[in-house]
C-alpha atoms as a PDB file:
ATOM      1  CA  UNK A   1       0.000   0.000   0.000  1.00  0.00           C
ATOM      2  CA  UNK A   2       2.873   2.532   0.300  1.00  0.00           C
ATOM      3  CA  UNK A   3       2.699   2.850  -4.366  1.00  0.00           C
ATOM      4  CA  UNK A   4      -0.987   3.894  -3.546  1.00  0.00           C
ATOM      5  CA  UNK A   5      -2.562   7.334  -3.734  1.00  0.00           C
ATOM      6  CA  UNK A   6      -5.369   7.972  -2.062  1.00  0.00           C
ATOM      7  CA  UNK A   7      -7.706  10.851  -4.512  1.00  0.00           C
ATOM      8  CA  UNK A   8      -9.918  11.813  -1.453  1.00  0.00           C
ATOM      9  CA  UNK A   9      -7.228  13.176   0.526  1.00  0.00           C
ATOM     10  CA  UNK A  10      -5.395  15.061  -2.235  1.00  0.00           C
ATOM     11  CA  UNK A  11      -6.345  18.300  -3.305  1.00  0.00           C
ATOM     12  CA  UNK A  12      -6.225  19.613  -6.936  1.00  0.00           C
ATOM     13  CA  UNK A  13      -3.233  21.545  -6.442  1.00  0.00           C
ATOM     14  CA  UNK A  14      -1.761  18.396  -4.995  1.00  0.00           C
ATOM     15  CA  UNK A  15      -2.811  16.146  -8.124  1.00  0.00           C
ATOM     16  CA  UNK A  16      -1.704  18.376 -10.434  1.00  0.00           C
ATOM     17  CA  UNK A  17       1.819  18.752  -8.847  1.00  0.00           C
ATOM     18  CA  UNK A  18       2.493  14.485  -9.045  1.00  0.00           C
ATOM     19  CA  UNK A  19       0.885  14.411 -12.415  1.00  0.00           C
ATOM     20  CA  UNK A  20       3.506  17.248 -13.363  1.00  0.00           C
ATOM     21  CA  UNK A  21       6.446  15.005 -11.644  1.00  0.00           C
ATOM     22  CA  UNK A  22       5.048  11.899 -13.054  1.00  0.00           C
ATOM     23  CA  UNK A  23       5.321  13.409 -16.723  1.00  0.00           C
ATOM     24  CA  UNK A  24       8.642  15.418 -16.381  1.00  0.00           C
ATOM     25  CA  UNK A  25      10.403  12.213 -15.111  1.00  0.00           C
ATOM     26  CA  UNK A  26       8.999  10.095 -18.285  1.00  0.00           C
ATOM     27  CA  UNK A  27      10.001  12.653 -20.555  1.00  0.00           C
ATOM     28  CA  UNK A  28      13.622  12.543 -18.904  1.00  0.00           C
ATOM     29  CA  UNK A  29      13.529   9.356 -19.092  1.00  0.00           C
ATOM     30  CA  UNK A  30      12.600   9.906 -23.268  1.00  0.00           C
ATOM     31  CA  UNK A  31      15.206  12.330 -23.634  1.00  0.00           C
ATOM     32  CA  UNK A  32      17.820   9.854 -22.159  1.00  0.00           C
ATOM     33  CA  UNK A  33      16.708   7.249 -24.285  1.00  0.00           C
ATOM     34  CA  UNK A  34      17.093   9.358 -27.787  1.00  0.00           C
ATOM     35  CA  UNK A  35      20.621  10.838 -25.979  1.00  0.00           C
ATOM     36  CA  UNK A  36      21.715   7.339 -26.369  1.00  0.00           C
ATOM     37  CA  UNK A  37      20.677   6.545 -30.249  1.00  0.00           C
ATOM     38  CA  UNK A  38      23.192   5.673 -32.496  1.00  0.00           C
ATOM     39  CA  UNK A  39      22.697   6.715 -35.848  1.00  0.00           C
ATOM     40  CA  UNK A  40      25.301   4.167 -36.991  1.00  0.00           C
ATOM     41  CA  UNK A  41      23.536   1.456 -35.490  1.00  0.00           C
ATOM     42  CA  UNK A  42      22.644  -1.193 -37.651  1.00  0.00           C
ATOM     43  CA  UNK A  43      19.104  -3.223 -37.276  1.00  0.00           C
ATOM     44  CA  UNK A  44      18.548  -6.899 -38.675  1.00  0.00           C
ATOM     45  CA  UNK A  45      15.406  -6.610 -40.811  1.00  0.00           C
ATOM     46  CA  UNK A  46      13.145  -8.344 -38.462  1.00  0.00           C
ATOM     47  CA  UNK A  47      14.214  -5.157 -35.646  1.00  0.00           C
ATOM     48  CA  UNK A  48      13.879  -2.972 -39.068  1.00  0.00           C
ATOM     49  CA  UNK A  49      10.213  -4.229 -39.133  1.00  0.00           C
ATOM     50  CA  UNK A  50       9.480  -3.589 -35.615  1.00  0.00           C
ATOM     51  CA  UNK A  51      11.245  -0.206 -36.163  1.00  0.00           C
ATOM     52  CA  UNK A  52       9.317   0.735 -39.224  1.00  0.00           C
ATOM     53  CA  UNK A  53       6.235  -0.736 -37.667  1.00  0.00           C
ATOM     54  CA  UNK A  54       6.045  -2.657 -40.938  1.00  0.00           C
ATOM     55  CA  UNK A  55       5.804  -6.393 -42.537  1.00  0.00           C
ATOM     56  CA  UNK A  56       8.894  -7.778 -44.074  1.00  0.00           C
ATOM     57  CA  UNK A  57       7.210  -8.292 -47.331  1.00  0.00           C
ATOM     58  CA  UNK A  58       7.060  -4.499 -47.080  1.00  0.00           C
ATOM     59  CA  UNK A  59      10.096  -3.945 -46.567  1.00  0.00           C
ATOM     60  CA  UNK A  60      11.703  -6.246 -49.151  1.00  0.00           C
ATOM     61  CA  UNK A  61       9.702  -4.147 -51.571  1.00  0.00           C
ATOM     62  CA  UNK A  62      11.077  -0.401 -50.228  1.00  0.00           C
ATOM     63  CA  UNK A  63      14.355  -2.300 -50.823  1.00  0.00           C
ATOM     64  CA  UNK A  64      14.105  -3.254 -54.090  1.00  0.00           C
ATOM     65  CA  UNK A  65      12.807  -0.163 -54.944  1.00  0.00           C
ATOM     66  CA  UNK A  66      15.702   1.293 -53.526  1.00  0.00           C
ATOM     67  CA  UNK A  67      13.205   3.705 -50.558  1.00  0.00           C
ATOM     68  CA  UNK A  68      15.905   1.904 -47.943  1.00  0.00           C
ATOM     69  CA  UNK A  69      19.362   0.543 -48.131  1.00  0.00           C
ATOM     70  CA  UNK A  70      20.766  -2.115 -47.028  1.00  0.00           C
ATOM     71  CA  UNK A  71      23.599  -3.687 -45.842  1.00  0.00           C
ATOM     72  CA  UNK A  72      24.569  -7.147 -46.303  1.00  0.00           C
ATOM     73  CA  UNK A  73      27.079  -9.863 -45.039  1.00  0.00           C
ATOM     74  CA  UNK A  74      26.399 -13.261 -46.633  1.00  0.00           C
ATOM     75  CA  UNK A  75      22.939 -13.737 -46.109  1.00  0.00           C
ATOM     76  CA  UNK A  76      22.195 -11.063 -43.552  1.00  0.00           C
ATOM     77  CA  UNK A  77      20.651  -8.195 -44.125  1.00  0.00           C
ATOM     78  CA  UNK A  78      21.137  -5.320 -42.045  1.00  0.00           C
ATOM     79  CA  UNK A  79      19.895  -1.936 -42.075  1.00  0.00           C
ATOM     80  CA  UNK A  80      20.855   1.467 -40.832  1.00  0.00           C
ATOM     81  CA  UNK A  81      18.600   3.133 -38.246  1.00  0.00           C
ATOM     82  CA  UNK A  82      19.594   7.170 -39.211  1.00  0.00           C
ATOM     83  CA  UNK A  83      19.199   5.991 -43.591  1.00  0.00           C
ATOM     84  CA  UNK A  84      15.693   5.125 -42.681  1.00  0.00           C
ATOM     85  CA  UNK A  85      15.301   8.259 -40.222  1.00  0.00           C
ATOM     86  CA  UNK A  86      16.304   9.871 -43.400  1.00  0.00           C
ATOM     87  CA  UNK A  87      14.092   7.693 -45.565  1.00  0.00           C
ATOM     88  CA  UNK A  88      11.261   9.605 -44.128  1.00  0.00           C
ATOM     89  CA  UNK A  89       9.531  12.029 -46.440  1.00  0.00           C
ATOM     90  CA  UNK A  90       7.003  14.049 -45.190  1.00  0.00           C
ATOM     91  CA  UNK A  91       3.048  13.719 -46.429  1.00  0.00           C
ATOM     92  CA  UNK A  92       1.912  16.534 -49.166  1.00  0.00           C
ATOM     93  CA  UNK A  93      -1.564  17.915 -47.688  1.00  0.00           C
END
């Protein structure tokens, strides 16, 4: 019970001051996290995927197309995270 937070004995001023904590210390934890990112870093295609938030079939087809490169060794594919940051394009409204 000592995680818990008990609303009725909080007031607003109160609530709004850990919400404010609560969402400062996730952003620093964000901001830590993208301190950290390589943009050398290579991905296997299956983490490109996840990445991308995309199906391997679509990426084979951005790579043949020649919307990502990649990288092999023997079989393996690999793919650099900052090319497909770059990869980006924005949407025409």
């Amino acid at each position: 019970m000592t995680n818990s937070i008990l609303l009725e004995s909080l007031n607003i001023q109160t609530l709004k001051e850990l919400i404010k904590e609560g969402v400062k210390s996730q952003l620093n934890d964000f901001k830590e996290t993208l301190q950290t990112h390589n943009p050398d870093e290579l991905l296997t295609r299956e983490q490109t995927c996840k990445f991308l938030q995309i199906d391997s079939s679509t990426l084979w087809a951005w790579t043949n197309k020649g919307k990502v490169i990649a990288y092999g060794i023997g079989n393996r594919r690999y793919y650099k995270k900052a090319e497909l940051l770059n990869s980006l394009q924005q949407l025409k409204k």
